[in-house]
N, C-alpha and C. Protein backbone atom coordinates (compact mmCIF):
# COMPACT_ATOMS: atom_id res chain seq x y z
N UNK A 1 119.32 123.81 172.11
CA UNK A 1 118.53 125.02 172.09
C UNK A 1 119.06 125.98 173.16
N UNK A 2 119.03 127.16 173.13
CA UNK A 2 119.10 128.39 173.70
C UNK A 2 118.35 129.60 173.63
N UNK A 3 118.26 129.93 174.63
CA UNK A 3 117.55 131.40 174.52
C UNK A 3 118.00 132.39 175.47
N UNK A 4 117.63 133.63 175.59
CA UNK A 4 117.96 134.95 176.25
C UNK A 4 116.63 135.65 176.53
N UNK A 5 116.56 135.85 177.72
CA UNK A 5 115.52 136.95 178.37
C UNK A 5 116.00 138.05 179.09
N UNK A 6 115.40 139.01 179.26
CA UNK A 6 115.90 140.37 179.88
C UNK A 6 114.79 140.92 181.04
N UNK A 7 115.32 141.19 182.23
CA UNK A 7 114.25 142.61 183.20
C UNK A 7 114.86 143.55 183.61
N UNK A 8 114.30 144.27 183.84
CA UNK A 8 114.66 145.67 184.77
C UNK A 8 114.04 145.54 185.60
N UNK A 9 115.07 145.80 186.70
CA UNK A 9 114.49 145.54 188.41
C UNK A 9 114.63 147.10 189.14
N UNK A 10 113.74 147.06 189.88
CA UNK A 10 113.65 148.46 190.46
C UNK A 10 114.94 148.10 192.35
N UNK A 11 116.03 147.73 192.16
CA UNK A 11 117.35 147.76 192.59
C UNK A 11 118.81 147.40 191.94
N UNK A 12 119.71 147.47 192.91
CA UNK A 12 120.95 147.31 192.33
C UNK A 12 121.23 146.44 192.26
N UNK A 13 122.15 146.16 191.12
CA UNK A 13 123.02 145.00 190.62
C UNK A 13 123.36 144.34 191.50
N UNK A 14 124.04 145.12 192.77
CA UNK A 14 124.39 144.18 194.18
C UNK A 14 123.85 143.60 194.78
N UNK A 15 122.41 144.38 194.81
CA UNK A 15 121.53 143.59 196.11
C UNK A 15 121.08 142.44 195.23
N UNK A 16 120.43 142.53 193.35
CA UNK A 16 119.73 141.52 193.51
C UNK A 16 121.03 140.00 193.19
N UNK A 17 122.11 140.78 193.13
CA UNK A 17 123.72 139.69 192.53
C UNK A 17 123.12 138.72 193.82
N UNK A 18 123.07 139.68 195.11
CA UNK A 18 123.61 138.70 196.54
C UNK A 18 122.36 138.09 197.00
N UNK A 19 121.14 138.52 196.63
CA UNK A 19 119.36 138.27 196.58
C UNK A 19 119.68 136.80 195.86
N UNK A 20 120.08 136.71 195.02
CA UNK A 20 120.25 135.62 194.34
C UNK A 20 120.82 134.23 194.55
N UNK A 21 122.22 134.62 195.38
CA UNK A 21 123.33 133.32 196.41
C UNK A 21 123.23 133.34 197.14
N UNK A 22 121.66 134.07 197.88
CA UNK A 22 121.54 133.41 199.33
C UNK A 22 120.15 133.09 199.72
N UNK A 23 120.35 131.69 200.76
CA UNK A 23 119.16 131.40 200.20
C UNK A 23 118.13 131.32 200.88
N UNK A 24 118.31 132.60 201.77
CA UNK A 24 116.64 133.42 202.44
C UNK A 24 116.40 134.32 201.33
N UNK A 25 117.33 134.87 200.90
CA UNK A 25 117.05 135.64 199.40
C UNK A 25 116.41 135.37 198.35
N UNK A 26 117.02 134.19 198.25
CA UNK A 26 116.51 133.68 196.90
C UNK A 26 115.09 133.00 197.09
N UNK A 27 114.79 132.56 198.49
CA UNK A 27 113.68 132.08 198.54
C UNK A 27 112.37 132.66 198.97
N UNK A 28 112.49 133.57 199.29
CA UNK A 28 111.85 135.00 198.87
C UNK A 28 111.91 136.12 198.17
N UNK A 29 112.90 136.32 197.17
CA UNK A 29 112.26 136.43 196.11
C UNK A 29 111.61 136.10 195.03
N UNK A 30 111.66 134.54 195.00
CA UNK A 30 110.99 133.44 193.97
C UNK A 30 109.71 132.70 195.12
N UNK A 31 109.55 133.01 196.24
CA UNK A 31 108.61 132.34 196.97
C UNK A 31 108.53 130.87 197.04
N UNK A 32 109.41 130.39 196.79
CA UNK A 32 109.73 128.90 196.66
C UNK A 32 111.16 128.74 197.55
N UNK A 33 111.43 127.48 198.21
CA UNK A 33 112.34 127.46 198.69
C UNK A 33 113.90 126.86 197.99
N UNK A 34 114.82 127.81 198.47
CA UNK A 34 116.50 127.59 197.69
C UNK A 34 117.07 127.31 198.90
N UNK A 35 118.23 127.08 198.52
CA UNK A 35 119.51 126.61 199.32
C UNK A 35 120.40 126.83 198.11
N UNK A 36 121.12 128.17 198.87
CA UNK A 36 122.54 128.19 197.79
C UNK A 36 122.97 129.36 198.10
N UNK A 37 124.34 129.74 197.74
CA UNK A 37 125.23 130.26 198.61
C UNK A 37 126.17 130.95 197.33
N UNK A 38 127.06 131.98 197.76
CA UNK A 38 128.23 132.48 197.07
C UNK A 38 129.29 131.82 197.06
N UNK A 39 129.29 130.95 196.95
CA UNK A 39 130.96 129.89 197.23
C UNK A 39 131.26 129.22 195.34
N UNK A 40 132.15 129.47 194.90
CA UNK A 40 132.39 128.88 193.67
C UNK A 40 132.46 127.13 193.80
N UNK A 41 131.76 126.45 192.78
CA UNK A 41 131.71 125.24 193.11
C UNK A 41 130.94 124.54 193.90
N UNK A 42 129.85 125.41 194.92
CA UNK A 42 129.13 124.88 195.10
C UNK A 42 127.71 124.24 194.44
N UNK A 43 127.25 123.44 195.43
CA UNK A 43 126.14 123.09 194.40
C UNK A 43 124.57 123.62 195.44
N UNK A 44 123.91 123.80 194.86
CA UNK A 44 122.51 124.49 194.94
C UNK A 44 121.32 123.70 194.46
N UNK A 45 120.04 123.86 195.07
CA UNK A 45 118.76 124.01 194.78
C UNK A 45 117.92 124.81 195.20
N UNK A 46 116.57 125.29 193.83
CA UNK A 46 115.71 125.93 193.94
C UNK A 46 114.71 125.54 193.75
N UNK A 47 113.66 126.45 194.25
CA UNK A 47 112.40 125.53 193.86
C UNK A 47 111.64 124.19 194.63
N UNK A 48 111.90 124.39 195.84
CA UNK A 48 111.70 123.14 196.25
C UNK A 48 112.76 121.88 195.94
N UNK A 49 113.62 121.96 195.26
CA UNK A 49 114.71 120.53 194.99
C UNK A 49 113.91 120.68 193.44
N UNK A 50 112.89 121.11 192.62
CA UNK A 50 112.94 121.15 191.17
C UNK A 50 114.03 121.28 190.48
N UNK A 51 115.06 122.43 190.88
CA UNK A 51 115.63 122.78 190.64
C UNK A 51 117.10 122.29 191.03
N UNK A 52 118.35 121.89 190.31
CA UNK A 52 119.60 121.91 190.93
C UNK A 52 120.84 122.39 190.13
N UNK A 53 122.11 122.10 190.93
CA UNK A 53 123.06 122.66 189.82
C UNK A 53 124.47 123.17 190.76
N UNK A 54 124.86 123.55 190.29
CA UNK A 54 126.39 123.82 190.70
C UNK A 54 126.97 125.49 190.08
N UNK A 55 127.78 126.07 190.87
CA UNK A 55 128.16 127.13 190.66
C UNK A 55 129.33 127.41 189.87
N UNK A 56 129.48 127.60 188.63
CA UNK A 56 130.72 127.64 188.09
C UNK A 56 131.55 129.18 187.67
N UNK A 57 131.05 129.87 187.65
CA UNK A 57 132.31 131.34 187.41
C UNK A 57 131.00 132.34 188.42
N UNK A 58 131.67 133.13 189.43
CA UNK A 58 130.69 134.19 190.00
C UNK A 58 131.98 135.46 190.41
N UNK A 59 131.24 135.94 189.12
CA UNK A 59 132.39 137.65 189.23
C UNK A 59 131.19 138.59 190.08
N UNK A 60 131.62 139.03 190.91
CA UNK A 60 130.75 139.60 192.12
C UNK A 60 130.09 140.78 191.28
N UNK A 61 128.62 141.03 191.83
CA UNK A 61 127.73 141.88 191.78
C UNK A 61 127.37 141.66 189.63
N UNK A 62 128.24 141.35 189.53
CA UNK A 62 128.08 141.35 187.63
C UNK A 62 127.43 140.11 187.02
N UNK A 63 128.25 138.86 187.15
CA UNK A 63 127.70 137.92 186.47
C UNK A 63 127.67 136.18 187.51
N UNK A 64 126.74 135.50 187.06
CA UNK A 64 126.89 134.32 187.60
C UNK A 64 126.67 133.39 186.31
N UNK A 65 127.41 131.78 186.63
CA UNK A 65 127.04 131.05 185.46
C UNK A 65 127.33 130.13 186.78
N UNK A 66 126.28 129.03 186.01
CA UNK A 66 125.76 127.43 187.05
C UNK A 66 125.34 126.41 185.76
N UNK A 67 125.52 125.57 186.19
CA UNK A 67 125.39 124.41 185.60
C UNK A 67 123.43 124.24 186.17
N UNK A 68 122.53 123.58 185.17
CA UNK A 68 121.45 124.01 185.61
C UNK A 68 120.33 122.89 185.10
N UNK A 69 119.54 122.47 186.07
CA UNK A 69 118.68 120.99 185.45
C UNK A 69 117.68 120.91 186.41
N UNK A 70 116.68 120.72 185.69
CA UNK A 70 115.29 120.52 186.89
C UNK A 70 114.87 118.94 187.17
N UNK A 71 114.31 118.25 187.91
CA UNK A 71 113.67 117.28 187.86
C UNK A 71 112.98 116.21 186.57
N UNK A 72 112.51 117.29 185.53
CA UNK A 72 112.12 116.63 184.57
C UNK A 72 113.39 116.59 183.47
N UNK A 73 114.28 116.60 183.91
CA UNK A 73 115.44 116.43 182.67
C UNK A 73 115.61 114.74 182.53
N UNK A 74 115.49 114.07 181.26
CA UNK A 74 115.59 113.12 181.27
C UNK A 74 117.38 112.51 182.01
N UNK A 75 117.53 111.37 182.47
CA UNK A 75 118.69 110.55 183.29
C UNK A 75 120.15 110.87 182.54
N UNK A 76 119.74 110.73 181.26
CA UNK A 76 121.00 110.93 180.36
C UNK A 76 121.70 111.97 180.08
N UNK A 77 120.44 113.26 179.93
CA UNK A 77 120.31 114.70 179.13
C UNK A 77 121.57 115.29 180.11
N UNK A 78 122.37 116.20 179.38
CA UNK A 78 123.01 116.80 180.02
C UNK A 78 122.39 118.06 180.82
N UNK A 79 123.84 118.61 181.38
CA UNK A 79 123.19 119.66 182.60
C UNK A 79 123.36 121.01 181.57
N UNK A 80 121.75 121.58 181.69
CA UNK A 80 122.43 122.96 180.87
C UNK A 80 123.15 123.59 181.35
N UNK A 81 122.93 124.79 180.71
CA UNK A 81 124.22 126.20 181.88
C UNK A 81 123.11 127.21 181.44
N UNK A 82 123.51 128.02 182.39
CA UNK A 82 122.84 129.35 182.72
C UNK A 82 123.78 130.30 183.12
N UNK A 83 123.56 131.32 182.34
CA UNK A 83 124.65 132.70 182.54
C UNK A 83 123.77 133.95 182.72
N UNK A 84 123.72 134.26 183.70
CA UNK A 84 123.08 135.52 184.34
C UNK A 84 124.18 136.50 184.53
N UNK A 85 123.68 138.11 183.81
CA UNK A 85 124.65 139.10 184.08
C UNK A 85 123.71 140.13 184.92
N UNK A 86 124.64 140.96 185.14
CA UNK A 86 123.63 141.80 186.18
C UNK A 86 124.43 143.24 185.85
N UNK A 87 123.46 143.92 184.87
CA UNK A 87 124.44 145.55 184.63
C UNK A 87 123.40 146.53 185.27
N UNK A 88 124.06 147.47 185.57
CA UNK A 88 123.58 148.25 186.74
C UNK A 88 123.40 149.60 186.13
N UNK A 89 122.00 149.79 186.10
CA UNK A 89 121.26 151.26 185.52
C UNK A 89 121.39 152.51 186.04
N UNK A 90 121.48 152.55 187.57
CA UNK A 90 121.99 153.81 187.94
C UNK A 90 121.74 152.95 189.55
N UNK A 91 122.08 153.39 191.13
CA UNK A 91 121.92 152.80 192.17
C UNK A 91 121.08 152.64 192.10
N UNK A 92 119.84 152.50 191.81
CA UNK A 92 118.30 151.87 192.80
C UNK A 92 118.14 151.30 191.30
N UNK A 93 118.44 150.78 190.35
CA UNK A 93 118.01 149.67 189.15
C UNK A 93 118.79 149.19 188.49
N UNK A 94 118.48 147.85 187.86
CA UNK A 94 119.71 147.05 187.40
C UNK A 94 118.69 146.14 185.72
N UNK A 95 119.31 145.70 185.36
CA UNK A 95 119.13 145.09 184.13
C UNK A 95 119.22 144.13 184.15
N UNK A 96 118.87 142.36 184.13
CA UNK A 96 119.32 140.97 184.06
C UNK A 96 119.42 141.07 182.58
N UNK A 97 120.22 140.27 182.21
CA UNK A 97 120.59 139.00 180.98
C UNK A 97 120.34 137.81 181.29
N UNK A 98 119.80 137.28 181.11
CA UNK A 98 120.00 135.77 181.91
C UNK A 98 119.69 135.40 180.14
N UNK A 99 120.67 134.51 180.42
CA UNK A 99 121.20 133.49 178.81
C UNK A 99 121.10 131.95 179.25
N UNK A 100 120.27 130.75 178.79
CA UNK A 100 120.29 129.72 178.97
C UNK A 100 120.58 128.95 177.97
N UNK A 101 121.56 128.02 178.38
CA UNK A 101 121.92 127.14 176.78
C UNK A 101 121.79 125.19 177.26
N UNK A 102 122.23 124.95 175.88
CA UNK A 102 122.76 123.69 176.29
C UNK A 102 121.45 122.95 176.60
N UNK A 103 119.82 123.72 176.27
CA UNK A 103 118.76 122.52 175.99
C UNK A 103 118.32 121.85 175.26
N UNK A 104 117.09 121.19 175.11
CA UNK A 104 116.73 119.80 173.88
C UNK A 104 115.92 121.03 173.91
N UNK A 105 115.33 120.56 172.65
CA UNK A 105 114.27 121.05 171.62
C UNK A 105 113.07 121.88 172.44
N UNK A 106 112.68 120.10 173.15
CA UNK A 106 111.65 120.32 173.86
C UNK A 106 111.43 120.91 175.42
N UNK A 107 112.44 121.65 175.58
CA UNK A 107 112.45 122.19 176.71
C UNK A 107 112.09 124.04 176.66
N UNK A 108 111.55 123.84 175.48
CA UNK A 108 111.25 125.76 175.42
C UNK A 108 110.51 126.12 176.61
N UNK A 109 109.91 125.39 177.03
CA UNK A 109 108.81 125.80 178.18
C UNK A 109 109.52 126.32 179.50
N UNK A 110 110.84 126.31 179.50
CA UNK A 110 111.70 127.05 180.26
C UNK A 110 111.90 128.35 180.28
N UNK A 111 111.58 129.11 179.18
CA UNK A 111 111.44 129.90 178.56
C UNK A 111 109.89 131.11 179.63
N UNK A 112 109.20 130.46 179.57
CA UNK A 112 107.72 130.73 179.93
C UNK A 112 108.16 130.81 181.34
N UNK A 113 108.78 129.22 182.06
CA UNK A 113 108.98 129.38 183.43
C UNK A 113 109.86 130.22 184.22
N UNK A 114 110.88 130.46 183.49
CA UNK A 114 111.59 132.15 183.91
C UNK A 114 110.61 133.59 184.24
N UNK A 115 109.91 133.37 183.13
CA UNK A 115 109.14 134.70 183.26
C UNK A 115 108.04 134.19 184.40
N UNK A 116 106.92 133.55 184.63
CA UNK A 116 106.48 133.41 185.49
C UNK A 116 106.79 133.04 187.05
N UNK A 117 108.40 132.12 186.86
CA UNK A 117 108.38 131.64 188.46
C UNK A 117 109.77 132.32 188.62
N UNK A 118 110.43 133.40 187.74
CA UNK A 118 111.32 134.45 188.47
C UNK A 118 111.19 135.47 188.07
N UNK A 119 110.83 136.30 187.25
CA UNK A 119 111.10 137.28 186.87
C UNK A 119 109.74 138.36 187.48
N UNK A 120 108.53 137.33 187.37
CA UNK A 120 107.44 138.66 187.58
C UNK A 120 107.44 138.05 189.29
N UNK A 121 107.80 137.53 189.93
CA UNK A 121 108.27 137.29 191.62
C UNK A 121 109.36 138.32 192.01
N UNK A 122 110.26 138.33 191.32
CA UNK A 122 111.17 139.22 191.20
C UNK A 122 110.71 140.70 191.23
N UNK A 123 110.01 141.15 190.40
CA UNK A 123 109.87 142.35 190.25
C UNK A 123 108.95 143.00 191.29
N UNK A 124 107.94 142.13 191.66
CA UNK A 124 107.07 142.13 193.21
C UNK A 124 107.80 142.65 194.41
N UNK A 125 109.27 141.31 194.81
CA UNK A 125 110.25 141.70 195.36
C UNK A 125 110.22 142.81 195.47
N UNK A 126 111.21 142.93 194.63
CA UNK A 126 112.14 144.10 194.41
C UNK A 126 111.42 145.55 194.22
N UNK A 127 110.41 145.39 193.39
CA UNK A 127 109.58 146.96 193.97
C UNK A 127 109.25 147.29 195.44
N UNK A 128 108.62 146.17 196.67
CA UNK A 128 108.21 146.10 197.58
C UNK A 128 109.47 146.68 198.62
N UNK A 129 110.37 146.55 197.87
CA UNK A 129 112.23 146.69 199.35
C UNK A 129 112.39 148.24 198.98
């Protein structure tokens, strides 16, 4: 399974690219705590450790893709991927893509948890700066 969600953030592609790989950034703008960084290949968590994964292609300020799995992924299940783009509306707003693939059936509820535990945190953020 896969899906695609979209926001408009009231900043730039840059700030929220680098809001994102770092992880006083990231952990205030999701209010949960991250650890993760701009380094290709590294590996990351969000969310308290819910969250983990590894960094695999990061073209600056534009796009990121990570390898991506929470706690409840069964032992076997593979690691999804997640491809976040970041196009830029004019300086003070930007657009996400964020594209998630590579889940089971029963993981739509990922779906729901984007929008509640990043996107409307996010937009709080990012109006507030």
């Amino acid at each position: 399974m896969e899906f695609k969600l979209s926001i408009s953030l009231k900043a730039s592609a840059t700030k929220v690219y680098k809001t994102w790989l770092n992880s006083k950034g990231h952990t205030d703008m999701t209010g949960s705590k991250a650890d993760i960084n701009d380094q290709l290949g590294s590996k990351f968590t969000a969310w308290d450790g819910y969250i983990h994964g590894e960094n695999l292609e990061l073209e600056t300020n534009k796009r990121i893709v990570q390898t991506w799995r929470t706690s409840e992924f069964k032992t076997n299940q593979e690691d999804s991927l997640l491809e976040i783009e970041f196009i830029e509306i004019d300086k003070n707003s930007c657009k996400i893509i964020l594209q998630h693939s590579n889940l089971e059936d029963k993981d739509s509820n990922y779906i729901k948890g984007w929008k509640d535990h990043y996107f409307e945190p996010m937009k709080k953020y990012f109006a507030g700066k």
